[in-house]
PDB file of N, CA and C in Angstrom:
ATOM      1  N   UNK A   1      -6.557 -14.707   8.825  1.00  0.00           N
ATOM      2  CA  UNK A   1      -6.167 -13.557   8.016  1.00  0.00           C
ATOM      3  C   UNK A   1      -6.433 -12.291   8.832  1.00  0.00           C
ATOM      4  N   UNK A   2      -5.599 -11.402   8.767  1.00  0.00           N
ATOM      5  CA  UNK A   2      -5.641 -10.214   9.419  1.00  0.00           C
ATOM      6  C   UNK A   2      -5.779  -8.912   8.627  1.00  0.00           C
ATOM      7  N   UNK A   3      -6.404  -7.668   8.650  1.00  0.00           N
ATOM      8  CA  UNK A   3      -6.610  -6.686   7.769  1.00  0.00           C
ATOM      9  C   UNK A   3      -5.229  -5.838   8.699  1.00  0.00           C
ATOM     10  N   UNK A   4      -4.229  -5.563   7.850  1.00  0.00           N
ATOM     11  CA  UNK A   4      -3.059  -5.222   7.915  1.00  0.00           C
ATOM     12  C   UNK A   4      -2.960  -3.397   7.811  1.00  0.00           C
ATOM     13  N   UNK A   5      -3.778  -3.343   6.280  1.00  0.00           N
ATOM     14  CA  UNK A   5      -3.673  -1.740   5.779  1.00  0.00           C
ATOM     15  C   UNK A   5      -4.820  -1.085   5.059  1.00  0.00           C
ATOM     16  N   UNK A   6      -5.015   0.060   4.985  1.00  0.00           N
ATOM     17  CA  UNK A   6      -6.304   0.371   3.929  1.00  0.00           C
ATOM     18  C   UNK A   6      -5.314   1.191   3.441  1.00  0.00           C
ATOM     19  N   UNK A   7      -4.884   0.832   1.854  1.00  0.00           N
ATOM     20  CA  UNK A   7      -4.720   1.850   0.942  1.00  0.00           C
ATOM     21  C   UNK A   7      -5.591   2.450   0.508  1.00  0.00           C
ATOM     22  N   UNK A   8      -4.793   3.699  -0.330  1.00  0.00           N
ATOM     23  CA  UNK A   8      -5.687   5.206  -0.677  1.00  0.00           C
ATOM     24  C   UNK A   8      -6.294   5.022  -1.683  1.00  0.00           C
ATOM     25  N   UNK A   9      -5.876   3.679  -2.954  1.00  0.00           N
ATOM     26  CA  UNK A   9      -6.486   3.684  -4.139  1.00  0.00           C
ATOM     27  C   UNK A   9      -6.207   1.953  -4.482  1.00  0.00           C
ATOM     28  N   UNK A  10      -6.260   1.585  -5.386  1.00  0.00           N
ATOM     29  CA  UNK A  10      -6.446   0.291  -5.875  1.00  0.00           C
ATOM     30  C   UNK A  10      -5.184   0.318  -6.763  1.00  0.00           C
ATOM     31  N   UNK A  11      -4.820   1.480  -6.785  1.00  0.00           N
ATOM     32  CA  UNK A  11      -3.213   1.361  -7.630  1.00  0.00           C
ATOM     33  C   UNK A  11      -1.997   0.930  -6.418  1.00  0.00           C
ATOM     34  N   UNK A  12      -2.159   1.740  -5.157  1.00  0.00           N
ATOM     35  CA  UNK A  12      -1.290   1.167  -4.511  1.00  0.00           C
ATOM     36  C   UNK A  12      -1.755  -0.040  -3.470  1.00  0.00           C
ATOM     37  N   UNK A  13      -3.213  -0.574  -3.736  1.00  0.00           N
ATOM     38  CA  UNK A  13      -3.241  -1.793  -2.971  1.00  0.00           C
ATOM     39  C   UNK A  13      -2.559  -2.957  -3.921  1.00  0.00           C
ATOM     40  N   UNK A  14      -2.338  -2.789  -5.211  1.00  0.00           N
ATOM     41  CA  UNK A  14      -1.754  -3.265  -6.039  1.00  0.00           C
ATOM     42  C   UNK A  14      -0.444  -3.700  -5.879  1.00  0.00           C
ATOM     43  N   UNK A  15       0.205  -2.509  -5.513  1.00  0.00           N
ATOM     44  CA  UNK A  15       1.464  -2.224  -5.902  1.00  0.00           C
ATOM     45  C   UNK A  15       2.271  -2.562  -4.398  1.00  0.00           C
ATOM     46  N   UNK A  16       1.518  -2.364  -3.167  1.00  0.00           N
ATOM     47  CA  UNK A  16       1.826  -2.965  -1.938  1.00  0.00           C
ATOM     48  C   UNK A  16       1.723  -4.582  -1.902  1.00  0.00           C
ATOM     49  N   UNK A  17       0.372  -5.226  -2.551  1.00  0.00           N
ATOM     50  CA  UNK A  17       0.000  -6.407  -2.732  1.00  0.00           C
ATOM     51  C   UNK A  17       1.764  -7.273  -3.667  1.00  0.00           C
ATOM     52  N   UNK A  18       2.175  -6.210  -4.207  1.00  0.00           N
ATOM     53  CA  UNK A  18       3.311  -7.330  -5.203  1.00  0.00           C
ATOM     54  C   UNK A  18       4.727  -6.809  -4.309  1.00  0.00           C
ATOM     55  N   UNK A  19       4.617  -5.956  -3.995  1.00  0.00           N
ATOM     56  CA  UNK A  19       5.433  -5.729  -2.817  1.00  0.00           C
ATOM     57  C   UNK A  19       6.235  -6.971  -1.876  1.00  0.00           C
ATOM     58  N   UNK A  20       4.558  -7.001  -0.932  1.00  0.00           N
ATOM     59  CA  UNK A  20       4.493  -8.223  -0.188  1.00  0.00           C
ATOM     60  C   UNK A  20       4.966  -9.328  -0.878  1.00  0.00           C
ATOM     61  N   UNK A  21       4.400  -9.720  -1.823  1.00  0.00           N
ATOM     62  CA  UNK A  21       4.583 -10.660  -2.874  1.00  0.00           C
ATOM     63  C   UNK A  21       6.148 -11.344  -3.036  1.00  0.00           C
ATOM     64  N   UNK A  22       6.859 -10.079  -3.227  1.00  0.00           N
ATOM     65  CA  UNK A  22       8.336  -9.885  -3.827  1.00  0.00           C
ATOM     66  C   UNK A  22       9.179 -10.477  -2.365  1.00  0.00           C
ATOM     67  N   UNK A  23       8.409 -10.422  -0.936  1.00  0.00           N
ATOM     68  CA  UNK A  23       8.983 -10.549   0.102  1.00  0.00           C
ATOM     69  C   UNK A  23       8.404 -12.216   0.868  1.00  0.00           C
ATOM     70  N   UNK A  24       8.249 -12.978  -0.107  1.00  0.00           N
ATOM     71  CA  UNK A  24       7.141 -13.829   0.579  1.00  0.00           C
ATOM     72  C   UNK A  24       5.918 -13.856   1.176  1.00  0.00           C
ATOM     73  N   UNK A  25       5.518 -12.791   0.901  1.00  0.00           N
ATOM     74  CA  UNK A  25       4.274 -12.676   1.740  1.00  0.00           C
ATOM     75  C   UNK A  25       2.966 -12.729   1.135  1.00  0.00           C
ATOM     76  N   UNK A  26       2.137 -13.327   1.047  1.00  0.00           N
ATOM     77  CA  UNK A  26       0.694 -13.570   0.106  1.00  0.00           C
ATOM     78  C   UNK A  26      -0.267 -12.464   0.729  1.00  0.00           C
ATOM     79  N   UNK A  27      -0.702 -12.032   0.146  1.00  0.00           N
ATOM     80  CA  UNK A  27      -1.407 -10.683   0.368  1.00  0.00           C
ATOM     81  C   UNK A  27      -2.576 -10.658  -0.558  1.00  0.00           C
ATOM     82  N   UNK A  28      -3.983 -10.419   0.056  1.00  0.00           N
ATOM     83  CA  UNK A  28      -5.483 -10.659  -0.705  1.00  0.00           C
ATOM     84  C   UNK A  28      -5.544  -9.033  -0.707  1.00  0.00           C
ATOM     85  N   UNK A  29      -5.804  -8.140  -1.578  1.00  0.00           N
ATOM     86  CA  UNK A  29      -6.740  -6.925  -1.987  1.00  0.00           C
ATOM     87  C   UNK A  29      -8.612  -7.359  -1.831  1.00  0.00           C
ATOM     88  N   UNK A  30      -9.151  -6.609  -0.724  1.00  0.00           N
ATOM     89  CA  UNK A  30     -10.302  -6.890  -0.358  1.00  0.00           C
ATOM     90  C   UNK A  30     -11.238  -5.562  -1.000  1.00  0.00           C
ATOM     91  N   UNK A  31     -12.492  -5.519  -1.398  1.00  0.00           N
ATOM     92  CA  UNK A  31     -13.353  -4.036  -1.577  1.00  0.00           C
ATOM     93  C   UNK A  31     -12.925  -3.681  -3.125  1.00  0.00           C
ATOM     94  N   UNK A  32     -11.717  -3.727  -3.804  1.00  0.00           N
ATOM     95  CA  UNK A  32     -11.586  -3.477  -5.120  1.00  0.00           C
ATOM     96  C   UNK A  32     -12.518  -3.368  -5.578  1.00  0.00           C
ATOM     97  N   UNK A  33     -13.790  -4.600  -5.866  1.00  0.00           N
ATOM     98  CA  UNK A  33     -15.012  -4.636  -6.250  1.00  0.00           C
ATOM     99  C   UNK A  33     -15.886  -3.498  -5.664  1.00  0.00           C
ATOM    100  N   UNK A  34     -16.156  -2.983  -4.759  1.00  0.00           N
ATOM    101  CA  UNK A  34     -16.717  -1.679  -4.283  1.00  0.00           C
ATOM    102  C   UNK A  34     -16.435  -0.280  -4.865  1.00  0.00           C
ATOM    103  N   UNK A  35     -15.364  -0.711  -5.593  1.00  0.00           N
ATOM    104  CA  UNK A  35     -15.106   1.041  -5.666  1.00  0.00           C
ATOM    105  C   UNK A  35     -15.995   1.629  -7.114  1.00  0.00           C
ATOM    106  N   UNK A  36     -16.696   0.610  -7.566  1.00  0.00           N
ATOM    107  CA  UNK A  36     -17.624   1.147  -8.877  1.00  0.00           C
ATOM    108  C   UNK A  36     -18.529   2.017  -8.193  1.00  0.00           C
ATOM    109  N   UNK A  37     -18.448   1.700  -6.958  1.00  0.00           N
ATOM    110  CA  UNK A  37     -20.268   2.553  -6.009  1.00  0.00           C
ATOM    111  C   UNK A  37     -20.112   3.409  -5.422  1.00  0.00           C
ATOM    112  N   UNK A  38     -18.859   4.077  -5.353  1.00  0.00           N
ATOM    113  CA  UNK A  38     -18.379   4.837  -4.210  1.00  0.00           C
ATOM    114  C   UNK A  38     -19.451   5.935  -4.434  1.00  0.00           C
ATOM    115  N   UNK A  39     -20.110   6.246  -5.153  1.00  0.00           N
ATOM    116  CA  UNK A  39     -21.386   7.178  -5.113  1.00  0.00           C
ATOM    117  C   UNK A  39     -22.521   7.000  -4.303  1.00  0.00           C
ATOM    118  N   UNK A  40     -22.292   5.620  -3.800  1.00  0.00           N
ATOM    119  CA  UNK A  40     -23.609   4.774  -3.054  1.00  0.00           C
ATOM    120  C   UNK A  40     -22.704   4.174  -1.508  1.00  0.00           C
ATOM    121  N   UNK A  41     -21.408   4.638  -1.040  1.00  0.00           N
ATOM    122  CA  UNK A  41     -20.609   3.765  -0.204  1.00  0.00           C
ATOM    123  C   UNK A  41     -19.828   5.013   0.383  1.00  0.00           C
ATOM    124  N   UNK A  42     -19.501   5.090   1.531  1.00  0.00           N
ATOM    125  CA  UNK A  42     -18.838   5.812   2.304  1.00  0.00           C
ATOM    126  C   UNK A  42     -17.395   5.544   1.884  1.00  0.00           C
ATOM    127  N   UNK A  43     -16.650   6.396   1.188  1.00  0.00           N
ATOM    128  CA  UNK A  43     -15.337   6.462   0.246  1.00  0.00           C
ATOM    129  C   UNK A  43     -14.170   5.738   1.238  1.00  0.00           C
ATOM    130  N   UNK A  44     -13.922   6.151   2.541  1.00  0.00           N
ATOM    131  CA  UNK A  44     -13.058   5.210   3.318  1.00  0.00           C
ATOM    132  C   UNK A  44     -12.974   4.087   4.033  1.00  0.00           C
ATOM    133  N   UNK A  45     -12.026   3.449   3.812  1.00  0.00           N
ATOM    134  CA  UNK A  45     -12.286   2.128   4.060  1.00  0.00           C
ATOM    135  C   UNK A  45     -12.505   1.159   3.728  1.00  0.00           C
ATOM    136  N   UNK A  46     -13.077   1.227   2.018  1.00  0.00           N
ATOM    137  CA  UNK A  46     -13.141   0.461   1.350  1.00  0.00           C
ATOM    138  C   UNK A  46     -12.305  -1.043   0.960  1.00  0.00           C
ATOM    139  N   UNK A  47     -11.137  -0.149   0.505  1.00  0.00           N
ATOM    140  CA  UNK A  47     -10.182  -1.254   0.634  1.00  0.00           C
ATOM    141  C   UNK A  47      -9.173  -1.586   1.633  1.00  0.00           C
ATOM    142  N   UNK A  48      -8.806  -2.737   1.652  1.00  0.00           N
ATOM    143  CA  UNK A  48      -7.623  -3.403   2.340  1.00  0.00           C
ATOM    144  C   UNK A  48      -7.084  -4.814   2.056  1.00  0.00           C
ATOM    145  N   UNK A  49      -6.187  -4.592   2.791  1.00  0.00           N
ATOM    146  CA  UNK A  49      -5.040  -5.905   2.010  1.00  0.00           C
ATOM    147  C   UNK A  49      -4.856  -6.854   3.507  1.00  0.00           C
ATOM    148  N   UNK A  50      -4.979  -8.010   2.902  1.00  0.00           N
ATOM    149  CA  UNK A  50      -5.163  -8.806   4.241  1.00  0.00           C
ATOM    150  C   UNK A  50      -4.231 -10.421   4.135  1.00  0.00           C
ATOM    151  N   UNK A  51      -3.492 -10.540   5.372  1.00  0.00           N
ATOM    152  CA  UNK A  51      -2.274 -11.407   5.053  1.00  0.00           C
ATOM    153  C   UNK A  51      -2.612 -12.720   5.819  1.00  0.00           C
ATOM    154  N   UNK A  52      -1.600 -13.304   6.046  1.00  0.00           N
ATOM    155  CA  UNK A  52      -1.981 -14.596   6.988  1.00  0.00           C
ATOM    156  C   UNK A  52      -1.665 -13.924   8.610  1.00  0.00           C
ATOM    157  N   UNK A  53      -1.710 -14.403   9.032  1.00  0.00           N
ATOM    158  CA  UNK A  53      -1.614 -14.006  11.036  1.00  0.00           C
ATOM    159  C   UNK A  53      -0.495 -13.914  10.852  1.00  0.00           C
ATOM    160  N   UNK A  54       0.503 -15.582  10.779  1.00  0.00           N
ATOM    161  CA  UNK A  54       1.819 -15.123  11.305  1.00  0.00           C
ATOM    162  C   UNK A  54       2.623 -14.116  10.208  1.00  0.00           C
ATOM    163  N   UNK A  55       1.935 -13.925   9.479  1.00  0.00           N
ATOM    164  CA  UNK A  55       2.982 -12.821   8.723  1.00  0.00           C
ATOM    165  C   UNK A  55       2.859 -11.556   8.503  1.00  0.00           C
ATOM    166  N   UNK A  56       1.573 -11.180   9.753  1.00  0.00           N
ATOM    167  CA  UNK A  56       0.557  -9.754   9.630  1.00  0.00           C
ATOM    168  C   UNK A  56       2.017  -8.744  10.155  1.00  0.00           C
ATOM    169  N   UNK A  57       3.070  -9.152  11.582  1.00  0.00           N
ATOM    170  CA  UNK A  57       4.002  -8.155  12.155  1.00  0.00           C
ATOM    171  C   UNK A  57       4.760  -7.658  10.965  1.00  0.00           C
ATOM    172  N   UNK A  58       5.328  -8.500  10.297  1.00  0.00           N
ATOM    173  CA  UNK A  58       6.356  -8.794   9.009  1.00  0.00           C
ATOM    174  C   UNK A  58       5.892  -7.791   7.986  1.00  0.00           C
ATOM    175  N   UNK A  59       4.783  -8.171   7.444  1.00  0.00           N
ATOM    176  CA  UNK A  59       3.798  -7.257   6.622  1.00  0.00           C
ATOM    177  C   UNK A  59       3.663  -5.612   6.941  1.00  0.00           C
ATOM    178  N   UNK A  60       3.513  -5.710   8.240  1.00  0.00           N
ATOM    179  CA  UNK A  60       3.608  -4.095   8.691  1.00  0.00           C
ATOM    180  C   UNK A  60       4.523  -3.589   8.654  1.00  0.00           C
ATOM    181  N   UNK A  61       5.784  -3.580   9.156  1.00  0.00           N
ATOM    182  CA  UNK A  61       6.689  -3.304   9.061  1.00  0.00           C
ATOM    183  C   UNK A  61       7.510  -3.063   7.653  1.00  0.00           C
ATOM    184  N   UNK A  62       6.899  -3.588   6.938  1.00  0.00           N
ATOM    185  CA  UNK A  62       7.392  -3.567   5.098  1.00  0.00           C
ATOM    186  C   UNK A  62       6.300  -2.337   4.563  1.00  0.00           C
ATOM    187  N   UNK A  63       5.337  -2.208   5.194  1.00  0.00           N
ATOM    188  CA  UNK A  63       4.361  -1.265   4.702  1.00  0.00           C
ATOM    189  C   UNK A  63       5.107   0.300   5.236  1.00  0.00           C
ATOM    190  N   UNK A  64       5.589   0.091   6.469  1.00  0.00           N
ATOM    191  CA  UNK A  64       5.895   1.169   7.352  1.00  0.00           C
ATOM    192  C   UNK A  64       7.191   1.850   6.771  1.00  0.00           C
ATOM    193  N   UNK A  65       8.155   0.456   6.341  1.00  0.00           N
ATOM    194  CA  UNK A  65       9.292   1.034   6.015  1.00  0.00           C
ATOM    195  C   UNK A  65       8.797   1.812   4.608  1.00  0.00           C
ATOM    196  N   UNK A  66       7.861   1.009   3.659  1.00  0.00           N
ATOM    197  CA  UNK A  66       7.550   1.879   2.573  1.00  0.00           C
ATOM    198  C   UNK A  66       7.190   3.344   2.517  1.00  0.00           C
ATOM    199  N   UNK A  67       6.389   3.139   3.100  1.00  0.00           N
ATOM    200  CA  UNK A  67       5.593   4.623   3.812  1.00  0.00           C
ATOM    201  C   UNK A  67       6.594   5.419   4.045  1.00  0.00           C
ATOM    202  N   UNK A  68       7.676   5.326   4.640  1.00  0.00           N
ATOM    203  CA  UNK A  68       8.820   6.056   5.268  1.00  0.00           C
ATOM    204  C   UNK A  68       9.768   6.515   4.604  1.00  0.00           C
ATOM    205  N   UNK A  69       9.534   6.231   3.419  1.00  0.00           N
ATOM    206  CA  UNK A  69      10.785   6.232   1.921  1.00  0.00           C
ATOM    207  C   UNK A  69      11.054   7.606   1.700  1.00  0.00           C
ATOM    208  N   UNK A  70      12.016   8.130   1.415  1.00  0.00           N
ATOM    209  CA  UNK A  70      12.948   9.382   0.998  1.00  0.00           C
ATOM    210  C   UNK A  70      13.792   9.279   0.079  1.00  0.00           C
ATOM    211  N   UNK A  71      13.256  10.083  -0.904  1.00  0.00           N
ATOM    212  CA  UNK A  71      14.508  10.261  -2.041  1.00  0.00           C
ATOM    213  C   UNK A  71      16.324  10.730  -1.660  1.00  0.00           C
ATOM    214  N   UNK A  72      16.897   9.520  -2.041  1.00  0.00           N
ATOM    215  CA  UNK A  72      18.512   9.332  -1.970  1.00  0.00           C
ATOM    216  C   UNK A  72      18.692  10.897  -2.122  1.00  0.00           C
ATOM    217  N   UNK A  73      19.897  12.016  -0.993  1.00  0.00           N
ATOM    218  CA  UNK A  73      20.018  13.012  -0.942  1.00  0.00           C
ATOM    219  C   UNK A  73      21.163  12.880  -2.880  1.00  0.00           C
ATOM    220  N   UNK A  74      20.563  14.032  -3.820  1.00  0.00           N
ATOM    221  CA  UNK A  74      21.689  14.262  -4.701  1.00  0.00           C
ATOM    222  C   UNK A  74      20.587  13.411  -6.004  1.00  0.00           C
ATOM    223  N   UNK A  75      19.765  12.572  -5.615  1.00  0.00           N
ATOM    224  CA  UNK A  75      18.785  12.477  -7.044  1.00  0.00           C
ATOM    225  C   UNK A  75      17.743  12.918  -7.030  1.00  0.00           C
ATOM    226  N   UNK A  76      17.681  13.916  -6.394  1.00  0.00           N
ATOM    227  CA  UNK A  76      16.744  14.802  -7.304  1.00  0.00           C
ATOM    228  C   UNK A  76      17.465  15.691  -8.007  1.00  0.00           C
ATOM    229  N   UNK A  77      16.283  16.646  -8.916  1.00  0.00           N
ATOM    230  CA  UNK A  77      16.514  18.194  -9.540  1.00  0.00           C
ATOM    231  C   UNK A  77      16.501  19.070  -8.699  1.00  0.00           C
ATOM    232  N   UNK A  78      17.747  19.989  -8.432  1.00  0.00           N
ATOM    233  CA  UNK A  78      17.506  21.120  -7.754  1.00  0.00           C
ATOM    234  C   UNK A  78      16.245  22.002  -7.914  1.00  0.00           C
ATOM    235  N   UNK A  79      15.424  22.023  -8.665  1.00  0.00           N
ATOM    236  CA  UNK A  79      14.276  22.776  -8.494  1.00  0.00           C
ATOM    237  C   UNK A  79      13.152  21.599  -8.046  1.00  0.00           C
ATOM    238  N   UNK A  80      13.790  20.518  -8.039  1.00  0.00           N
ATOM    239  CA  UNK A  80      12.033  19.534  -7.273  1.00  0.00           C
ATOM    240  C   UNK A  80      13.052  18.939  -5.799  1.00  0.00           C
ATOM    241  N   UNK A  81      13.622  19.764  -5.292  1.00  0.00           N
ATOM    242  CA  UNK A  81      14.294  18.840  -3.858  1.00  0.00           C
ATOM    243  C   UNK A  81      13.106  18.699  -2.903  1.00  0.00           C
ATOM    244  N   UNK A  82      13.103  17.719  -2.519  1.00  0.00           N
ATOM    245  CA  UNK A  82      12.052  16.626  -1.775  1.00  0.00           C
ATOM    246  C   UNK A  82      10.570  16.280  -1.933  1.00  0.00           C
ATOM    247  N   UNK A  83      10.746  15.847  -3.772  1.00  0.00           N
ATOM    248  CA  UNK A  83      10.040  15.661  -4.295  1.00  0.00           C
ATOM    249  C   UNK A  83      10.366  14.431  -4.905  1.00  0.00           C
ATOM    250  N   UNK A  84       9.477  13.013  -4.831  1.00  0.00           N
ATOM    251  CA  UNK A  84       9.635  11.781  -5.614  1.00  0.00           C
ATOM    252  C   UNK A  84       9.281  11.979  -6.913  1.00  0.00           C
ATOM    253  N   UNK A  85      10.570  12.021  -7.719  1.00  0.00           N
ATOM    254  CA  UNK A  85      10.183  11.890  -9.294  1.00  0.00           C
ATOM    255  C   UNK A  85      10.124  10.582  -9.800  1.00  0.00           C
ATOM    256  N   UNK A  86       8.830   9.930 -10.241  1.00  0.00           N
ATOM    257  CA  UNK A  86       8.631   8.776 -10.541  1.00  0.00           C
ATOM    258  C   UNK A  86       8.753   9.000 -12.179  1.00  0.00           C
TER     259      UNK A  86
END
């Protein structure tokens, strides 16, 4: 198993974790359990998502393309342009 990514919160180690998921890829969320202490734990680093070897390149590259995402030119609101409205 390889540590692939440290997400920013446990919502998107989540949401990367079903991601992977959706693409074949089995993906463990590691530290979740830590974040009750973060008063007692150095806040970064905590978590990460960790895959099998041969599917760590695959995995990155799905993280990267995510990361890289841009709202389709024409859906947004002219007053929120280049802004993700979720």
């Amino acid at each position: 198993m390889q540590r692939i990514y440290e997400p920013q919160d446990l919502l998107e180690a989540e949401l990367l974790s079903g991601m992977l998921a959706s693409e074949g890829i089995e993906a463990h969320v590691t530290g979740g359990h830590l974040l009750g202490a973060v008063g007692e734990l150095p806040v970064n680093g905590l978590l990460g998502l960790l895959v099998a070897n041969q599917q760590a390149e695959h995995a990155r590259g799905l993280i990267a393309a995510y990361n890289a995402a841009q709202p389709l030119p024409g859906d947004e609101p002219e007053e929120f342009q280049g802004v993700l409205l979720c």
